[in-house]
Protein backbone atom coordinates (compact mmCIF):
# COMPACT_ATOMS: atom_id res chain seq x y z
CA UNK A 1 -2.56 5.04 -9.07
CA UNK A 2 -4.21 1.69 -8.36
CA UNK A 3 -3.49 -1.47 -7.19
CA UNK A 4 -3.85 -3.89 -10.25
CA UNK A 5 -5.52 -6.65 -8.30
CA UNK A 6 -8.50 -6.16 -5.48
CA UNK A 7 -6.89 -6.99 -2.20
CA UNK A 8 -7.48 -6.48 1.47
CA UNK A 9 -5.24 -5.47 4.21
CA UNK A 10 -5.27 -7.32 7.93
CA UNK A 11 -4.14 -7.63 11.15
CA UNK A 12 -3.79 -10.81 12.29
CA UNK A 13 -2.14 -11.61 15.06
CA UNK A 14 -0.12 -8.31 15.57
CA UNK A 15 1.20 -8.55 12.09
CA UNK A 16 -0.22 -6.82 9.02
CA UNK A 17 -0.62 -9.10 5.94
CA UNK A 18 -2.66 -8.31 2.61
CA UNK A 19 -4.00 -10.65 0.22
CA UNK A 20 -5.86 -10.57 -3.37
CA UNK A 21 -9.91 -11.31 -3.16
CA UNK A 22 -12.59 -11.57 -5.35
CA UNK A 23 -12.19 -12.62 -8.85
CA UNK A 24 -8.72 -10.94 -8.41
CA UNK A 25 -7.85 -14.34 -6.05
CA UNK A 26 -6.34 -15.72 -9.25
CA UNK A 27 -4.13 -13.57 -10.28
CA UNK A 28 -2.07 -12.79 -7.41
CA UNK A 29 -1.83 -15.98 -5.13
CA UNK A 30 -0.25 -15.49 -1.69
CA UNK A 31 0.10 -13.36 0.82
CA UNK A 32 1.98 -9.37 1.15
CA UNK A 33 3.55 -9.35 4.81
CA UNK A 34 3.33 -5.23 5.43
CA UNK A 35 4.32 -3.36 7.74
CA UNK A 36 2.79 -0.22 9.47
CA UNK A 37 3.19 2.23 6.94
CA UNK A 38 2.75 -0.46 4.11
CA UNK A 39 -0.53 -1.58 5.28
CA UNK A 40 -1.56 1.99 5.70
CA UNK A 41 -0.20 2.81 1.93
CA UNK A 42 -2.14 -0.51 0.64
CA UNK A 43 -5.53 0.89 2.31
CA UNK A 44 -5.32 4.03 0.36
CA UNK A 45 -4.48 2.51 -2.64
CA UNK A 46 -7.95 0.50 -2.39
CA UNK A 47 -9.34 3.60 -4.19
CA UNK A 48 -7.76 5.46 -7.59
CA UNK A 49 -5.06 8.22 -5.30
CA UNK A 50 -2.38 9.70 -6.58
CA UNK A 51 1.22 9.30 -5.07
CA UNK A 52 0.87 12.94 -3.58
CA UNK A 53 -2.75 12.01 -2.21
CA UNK A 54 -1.33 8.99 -0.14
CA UNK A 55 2.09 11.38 0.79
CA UNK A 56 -0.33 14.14 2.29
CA UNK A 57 -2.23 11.80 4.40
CA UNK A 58 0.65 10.32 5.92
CA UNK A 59 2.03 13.11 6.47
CA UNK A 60 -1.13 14.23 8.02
CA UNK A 61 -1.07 11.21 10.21
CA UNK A 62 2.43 10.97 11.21
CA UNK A 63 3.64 14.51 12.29
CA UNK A 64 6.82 13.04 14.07
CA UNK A 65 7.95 12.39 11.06
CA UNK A 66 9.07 14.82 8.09
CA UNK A 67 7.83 15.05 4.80
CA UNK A 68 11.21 13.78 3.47
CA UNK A 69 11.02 10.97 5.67
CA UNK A 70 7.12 10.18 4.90
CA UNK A 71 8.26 10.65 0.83
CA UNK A 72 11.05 8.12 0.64
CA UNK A 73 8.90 5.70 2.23
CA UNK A 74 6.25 6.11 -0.01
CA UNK A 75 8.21 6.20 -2.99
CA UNK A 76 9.88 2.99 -2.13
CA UNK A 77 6.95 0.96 -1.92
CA UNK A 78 5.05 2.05 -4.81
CA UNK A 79 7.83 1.17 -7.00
CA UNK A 80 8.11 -2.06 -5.14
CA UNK A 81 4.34 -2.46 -6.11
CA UNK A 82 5.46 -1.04 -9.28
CA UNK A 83 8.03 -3.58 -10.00
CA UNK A 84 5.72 -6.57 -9.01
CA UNK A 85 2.91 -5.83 -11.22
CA UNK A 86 0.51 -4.99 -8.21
CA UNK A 87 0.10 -1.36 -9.05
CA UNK A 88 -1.49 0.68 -12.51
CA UNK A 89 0.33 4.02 -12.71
């Protein structure tokens, strides 16, 4: 999986936001107000991963929390990316 439009992910202001650059600026105007684990999910996505590529990192870097937990998160926003035509399966 890819995103379907170049973007990059920020913190401005204490609040993560992501928005489309390059010649991808056109095609997706506006901004993507993330949070945490969103922003982290977007970064990963910057690069082909698969869905079990971006569960095993987070995982990796959030042992409080159990793979269930880390899974359902993940799976909710790629098909929210999914859905809004930011994301190639």
């Amino acid at each position: 999986m890819k995103l379907a439009v170049e973007m990059t992910v920020m913190e401005l202001d204490g609040e993560w936001n992501a928005v489309s650059v390059g010649d991808d600026a056109t095609k997706f105007r506006g901004m993507l107000r993330l949070n945490e684990s969103g922003a982290e999910i977007l970064k990963l996505l910057t690069e082909d991963t698969t869905p079990e590529e971006v569960h095993r990192i987070l995982c990796e870097r959030h042992p409080e929390s159990t793979a269930d937990e880390v899974g359902h998160i993940v799976a909710d926003f790629l098909n929210t990316l999914l859905k809004e035509g930011l994301l190639i399966d």
